[in-house]
PDB file of N, CA and C in Angstrom:
ATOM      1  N   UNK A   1    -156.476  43.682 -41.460  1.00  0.00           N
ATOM      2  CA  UNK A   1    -157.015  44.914 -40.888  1.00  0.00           C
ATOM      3  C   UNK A   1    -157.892  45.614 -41.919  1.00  0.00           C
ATOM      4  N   UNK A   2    -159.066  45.577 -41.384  1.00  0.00           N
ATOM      5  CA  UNK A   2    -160.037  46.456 -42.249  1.00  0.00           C
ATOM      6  C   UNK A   2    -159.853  47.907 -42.562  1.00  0.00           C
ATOM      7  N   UNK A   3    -159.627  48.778 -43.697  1.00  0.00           N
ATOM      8  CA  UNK A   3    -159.676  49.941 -44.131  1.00  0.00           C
ATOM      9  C   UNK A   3    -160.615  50.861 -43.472  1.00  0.00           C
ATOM     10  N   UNK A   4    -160.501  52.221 -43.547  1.00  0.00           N
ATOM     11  CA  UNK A   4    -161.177  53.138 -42.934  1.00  0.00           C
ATOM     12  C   UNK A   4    -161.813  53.998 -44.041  1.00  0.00           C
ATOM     13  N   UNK A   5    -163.055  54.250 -44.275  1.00  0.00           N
ATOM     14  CA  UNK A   5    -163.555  55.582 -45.536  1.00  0.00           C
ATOM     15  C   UNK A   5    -162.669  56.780 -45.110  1.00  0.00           C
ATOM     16  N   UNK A   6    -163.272  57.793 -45.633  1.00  0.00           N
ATOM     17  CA  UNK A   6    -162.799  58.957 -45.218  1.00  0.00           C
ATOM     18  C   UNK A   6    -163.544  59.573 -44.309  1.00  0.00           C
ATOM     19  N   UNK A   7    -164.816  59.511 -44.319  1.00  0.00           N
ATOM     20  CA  UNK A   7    -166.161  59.611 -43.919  1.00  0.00           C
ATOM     21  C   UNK A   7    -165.722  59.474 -42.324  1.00  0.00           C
ATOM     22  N   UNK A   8    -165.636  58.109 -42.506  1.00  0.00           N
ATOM     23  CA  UNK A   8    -165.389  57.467 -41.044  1.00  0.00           C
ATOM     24  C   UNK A   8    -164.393  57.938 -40.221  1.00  0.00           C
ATOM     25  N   UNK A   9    -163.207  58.474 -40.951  1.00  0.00           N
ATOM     26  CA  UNK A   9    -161.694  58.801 -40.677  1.00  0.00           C
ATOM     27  C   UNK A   9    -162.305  60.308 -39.856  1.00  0.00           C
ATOM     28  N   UNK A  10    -163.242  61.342 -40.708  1.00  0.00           N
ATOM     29  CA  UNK A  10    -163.579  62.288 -40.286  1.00  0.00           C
ATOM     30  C   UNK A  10    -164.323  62.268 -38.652  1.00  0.00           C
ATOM     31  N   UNK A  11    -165.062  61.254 -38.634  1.00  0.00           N
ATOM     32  CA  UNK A  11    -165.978  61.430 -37.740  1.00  0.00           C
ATOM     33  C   UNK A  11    -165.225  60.898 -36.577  1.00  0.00           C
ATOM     34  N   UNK A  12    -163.982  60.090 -36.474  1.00  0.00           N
ATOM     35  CA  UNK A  12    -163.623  59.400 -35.724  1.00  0.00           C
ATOM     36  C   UNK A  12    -162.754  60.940 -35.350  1.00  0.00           C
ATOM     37  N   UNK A  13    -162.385  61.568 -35.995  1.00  0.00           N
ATOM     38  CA  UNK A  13    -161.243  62.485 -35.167  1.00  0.00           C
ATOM     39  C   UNK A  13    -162.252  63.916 -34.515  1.00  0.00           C
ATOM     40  N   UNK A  14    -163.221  64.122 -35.461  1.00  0.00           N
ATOM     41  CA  UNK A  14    -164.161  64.974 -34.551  1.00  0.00           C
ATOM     42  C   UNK A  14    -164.628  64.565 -33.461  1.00  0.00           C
ATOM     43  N   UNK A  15    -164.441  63.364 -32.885  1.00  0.00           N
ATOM     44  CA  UNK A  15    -165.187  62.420 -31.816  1.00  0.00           C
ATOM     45  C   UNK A  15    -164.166  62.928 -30.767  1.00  0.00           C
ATOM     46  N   UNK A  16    -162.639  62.431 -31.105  1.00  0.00           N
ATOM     47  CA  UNK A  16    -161.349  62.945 -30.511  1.00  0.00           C
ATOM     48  C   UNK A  16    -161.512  64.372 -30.047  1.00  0.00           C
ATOM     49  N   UNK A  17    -161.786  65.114 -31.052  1.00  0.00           N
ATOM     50  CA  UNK A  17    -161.489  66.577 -30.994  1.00  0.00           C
ATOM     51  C   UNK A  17    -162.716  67.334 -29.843  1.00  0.00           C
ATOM     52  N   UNK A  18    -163.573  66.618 -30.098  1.00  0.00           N
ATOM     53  CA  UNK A  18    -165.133  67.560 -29.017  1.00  0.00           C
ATOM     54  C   UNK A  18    -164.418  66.397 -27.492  1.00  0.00           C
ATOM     55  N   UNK A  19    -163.469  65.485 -27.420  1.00  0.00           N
ATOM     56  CA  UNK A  19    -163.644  64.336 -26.521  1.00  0.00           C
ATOM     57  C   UNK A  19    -164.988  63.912 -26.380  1.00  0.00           C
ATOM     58  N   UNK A  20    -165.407  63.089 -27.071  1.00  0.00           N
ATOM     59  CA  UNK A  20    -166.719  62.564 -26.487  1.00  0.00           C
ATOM     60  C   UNK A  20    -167.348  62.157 -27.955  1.00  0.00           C
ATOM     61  N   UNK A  21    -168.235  61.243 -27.932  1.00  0.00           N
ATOM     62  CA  UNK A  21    -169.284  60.806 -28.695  1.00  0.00           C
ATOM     63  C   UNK A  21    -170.037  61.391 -29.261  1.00  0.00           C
ATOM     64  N   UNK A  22    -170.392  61.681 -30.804  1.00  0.00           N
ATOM     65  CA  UNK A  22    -171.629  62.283 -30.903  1.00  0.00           C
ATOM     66  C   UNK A  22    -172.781  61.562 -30.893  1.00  0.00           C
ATOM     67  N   UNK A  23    -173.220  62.103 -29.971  1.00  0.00           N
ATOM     68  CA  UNK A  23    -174.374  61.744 -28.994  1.00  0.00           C
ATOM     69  C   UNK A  23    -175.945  62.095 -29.690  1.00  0.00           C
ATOM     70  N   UNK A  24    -176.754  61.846 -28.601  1.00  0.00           N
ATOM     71  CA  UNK A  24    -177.769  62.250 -29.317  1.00  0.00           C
ATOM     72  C   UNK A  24    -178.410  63.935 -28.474  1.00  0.00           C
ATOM     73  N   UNK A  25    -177.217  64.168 -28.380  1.00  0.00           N
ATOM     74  CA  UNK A  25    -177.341  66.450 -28.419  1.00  0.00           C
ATOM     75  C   UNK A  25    -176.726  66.942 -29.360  1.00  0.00           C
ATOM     76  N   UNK A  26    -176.243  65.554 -30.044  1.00  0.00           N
ATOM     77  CA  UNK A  26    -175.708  66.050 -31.585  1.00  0.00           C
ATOM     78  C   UNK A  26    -176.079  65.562 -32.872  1.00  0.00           C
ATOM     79  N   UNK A  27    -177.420  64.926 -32.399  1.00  0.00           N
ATOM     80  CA  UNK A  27    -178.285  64.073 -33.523  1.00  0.00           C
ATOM     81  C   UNK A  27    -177.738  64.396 -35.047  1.00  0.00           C
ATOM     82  N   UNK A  28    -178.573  65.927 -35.213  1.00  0.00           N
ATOM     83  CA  UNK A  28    -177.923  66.419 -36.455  1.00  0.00           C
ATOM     84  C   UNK A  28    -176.938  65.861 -37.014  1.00  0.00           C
ATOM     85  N   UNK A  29    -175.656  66.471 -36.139  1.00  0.00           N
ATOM     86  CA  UNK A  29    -174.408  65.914 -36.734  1.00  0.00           C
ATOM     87  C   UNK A  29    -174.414  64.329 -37.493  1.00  0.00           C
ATOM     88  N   UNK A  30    -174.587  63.672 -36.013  1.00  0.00           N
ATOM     89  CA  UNK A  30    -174.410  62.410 -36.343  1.00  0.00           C
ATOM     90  C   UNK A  30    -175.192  61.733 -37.613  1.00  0.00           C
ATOM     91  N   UNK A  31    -176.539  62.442 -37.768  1.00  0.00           N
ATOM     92  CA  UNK A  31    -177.423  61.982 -38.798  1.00  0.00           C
ATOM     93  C   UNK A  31    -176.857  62.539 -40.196  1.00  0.00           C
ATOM     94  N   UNK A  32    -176.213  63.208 -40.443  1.00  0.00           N
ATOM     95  CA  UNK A  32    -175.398  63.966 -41.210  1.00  0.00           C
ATOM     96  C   UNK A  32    -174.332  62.823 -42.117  1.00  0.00           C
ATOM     97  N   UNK A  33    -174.077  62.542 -40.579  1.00  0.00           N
ATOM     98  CA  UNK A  33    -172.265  61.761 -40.754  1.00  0.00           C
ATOM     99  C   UNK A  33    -173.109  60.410 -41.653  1.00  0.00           C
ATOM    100  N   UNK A  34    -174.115  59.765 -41.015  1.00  0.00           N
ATOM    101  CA  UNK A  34    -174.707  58.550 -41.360  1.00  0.00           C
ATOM    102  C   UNK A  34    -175.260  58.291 -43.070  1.00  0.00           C
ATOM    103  N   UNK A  35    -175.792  59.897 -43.397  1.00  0.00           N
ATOM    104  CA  UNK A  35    -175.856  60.174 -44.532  1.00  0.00           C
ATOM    105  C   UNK A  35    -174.987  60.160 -45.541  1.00  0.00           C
ATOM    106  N   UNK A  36    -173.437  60.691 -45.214  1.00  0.00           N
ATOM    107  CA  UNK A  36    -172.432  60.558 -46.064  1.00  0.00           C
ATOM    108  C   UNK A  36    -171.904  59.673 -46.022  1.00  0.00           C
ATOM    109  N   UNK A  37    -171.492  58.910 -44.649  1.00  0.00           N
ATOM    110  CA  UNK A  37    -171.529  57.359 -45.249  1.00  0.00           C
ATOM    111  C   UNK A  37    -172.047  56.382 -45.998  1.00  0.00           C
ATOM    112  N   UNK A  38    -173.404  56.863 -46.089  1.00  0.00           N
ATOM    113  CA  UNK A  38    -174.165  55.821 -47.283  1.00  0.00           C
ATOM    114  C   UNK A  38    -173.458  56.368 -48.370  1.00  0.00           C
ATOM    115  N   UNK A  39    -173.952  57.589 -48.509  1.00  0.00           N
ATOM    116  CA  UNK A  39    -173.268  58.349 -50.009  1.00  0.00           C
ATOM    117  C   UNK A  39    -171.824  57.455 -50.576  1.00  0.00           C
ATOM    118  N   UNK A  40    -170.739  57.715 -49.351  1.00  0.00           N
ATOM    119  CA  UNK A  40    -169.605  57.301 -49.718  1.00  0.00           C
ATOM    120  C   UNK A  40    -169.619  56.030 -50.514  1.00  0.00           C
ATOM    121  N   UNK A  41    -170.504  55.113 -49.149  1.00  0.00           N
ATOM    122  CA  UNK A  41    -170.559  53.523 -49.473  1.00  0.00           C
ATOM    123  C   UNK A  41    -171.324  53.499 -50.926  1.00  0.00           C
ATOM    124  N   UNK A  42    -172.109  54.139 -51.298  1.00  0.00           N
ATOM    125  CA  UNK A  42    -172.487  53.730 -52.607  1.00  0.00           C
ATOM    126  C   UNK A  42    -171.338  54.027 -53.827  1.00  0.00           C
ATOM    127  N   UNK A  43    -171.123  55.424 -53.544  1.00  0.00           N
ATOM    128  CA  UNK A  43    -170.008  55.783 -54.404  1.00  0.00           C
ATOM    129  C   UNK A  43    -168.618  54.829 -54.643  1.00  0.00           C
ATOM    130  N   UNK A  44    -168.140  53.784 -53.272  1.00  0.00           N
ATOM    131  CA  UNK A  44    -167.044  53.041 -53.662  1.00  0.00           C
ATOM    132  C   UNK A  44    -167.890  51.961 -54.542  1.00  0.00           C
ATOM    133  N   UNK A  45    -168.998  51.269 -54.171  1.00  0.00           N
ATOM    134  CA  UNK A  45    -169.434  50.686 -54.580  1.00  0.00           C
ATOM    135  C   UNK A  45    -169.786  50.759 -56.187  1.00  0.00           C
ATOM    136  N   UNK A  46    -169.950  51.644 -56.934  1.00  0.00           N
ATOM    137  CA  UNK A  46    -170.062  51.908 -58.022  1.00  0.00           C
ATOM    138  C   UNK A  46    -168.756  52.273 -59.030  1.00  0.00           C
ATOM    139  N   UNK A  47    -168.037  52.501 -58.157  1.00  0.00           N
ATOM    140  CA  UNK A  47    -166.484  53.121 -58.392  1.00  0.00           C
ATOM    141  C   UNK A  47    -165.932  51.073 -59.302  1.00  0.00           C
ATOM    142  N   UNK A  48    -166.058  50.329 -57.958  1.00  0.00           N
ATOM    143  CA  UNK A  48    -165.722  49.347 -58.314  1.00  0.00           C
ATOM    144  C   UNK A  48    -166.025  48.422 -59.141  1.00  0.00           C
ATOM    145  N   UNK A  49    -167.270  48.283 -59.449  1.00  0.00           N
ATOM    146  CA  UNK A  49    -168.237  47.502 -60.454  1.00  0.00           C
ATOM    147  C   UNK A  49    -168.439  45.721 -59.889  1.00  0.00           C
ATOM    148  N   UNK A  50    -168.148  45.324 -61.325  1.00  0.00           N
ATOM    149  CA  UNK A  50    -167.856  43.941 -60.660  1.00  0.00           C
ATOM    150  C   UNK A  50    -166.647  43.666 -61.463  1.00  0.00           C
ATOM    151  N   UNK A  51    -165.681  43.078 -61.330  1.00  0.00           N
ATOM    152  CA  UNK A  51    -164.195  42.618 -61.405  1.00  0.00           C
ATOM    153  C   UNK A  51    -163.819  40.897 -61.335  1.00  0.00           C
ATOM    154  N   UNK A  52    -163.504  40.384 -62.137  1.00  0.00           N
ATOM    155  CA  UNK A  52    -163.230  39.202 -62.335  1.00  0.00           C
ATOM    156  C   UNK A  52    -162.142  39.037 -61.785  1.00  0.00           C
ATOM    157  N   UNK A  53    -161.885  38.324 -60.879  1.00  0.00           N
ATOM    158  CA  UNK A  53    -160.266  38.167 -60.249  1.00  0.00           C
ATOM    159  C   UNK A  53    -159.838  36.242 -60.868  1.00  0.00           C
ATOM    160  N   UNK A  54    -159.085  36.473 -61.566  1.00  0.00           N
ATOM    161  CA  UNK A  54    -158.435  34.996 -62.435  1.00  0.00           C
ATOM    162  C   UNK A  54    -157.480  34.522 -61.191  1.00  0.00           C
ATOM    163  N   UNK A  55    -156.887  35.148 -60.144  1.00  0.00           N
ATOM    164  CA  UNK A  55    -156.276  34.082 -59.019  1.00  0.00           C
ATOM    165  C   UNK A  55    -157.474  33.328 -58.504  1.00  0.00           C
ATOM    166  N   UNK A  56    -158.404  34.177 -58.124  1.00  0.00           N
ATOM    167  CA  UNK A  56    -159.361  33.768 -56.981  1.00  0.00           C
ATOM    168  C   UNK A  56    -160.389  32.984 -57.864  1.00  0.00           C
ATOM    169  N   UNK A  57    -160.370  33.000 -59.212  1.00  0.00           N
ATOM    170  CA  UNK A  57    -161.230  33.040 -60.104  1.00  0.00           C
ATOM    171  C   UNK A  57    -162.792  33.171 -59.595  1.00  0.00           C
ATOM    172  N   UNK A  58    -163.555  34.337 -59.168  1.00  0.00           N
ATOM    173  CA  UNK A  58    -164.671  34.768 -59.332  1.00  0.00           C
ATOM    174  C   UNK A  58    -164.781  36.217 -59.742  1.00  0.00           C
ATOM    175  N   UNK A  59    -165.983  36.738 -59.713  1.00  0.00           N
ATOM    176  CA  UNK A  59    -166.715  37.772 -59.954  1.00  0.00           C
ATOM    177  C   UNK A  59    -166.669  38.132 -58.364  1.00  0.00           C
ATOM    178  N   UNK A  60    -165.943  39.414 -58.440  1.00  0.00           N
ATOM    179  CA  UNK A  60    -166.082  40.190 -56.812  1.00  0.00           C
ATOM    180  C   UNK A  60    -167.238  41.352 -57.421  1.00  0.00           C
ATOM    181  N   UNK A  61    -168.211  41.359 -56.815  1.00  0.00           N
ATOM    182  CA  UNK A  61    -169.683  43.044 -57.013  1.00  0.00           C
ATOM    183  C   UNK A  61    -168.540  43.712 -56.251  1.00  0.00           C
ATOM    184  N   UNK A  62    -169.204  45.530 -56.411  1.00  0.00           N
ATOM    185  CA  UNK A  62    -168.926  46.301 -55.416  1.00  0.00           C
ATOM    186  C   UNK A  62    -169.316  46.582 -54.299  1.00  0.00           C
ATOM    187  N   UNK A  63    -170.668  45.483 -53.841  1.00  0.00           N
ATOM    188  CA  UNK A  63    -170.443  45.189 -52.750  1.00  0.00           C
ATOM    189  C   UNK A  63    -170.105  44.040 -51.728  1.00  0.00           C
ATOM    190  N   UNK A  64    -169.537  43.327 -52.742  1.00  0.00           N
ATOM    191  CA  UNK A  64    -168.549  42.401 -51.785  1.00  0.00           C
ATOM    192  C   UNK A  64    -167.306  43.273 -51.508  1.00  0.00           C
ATOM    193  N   UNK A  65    -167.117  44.011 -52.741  1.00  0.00           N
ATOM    194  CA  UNK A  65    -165.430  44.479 -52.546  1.00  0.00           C
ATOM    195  C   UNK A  65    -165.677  44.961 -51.322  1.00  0.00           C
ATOM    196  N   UNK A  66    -166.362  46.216 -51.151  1.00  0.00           N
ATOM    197  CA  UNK A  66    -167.462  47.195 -50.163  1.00  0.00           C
ATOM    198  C   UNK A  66    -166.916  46.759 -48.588  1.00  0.00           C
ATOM    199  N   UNK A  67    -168.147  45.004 -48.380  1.00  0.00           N
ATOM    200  CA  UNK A  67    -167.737  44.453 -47.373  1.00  0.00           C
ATOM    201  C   UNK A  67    -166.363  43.973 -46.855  1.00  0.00           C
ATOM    202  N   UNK A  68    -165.675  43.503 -47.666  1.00  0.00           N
ATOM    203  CA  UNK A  68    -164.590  42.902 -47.497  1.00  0.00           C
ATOM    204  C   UNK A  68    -163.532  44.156 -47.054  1.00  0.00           C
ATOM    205  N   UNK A  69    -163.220  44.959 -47.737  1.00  0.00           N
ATOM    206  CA  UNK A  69    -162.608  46.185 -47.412  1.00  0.00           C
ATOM    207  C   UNK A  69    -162.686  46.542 -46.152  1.00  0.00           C
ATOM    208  N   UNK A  70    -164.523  47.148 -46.236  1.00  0.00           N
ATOM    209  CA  UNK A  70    -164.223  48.277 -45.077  1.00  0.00           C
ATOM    210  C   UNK A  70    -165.493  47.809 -43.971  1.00  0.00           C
ATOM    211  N   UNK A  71    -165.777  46.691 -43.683  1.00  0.00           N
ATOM    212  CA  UNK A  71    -166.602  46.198 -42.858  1.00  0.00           C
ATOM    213  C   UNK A  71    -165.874  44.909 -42.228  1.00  0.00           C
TER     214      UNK A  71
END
């Protein structure tokens, strides 16, 4: 099971909370949300670096970790 950002966690319960989709009468918002998801995604991505894993033995980037995680 793939992980959730926080980002995502947010937008998914404001979705709940208005019932409904943000749509495009909520462009803003949504263009907003799309923005801090990159933000986020870069930020784990840099958080992580690249990491040598000796079980798996390779080099994981932060954005494999990135994908693998939360995509």
């Amino acid at each position: 099971m793939k992980k959730q950002t926080a980002v995502e966690w947010l937008e998914q319960r404001l979705n709940v909370y208005f019932n409904k989709k943000l749509d495009s009468s909520l462009w803003k918002i949504k263009e907003k949300f799309e923005q801090a998801k990159n933000i986020e995604k870069q930020q784990i991505i840099n958080a992580h670096g690249n990491k040598y894993y000796q079980d798996k033995e390779r080099i994981v980037t932060g954005n494999q970790y990135f994908n693998d995680t939360y995509k």
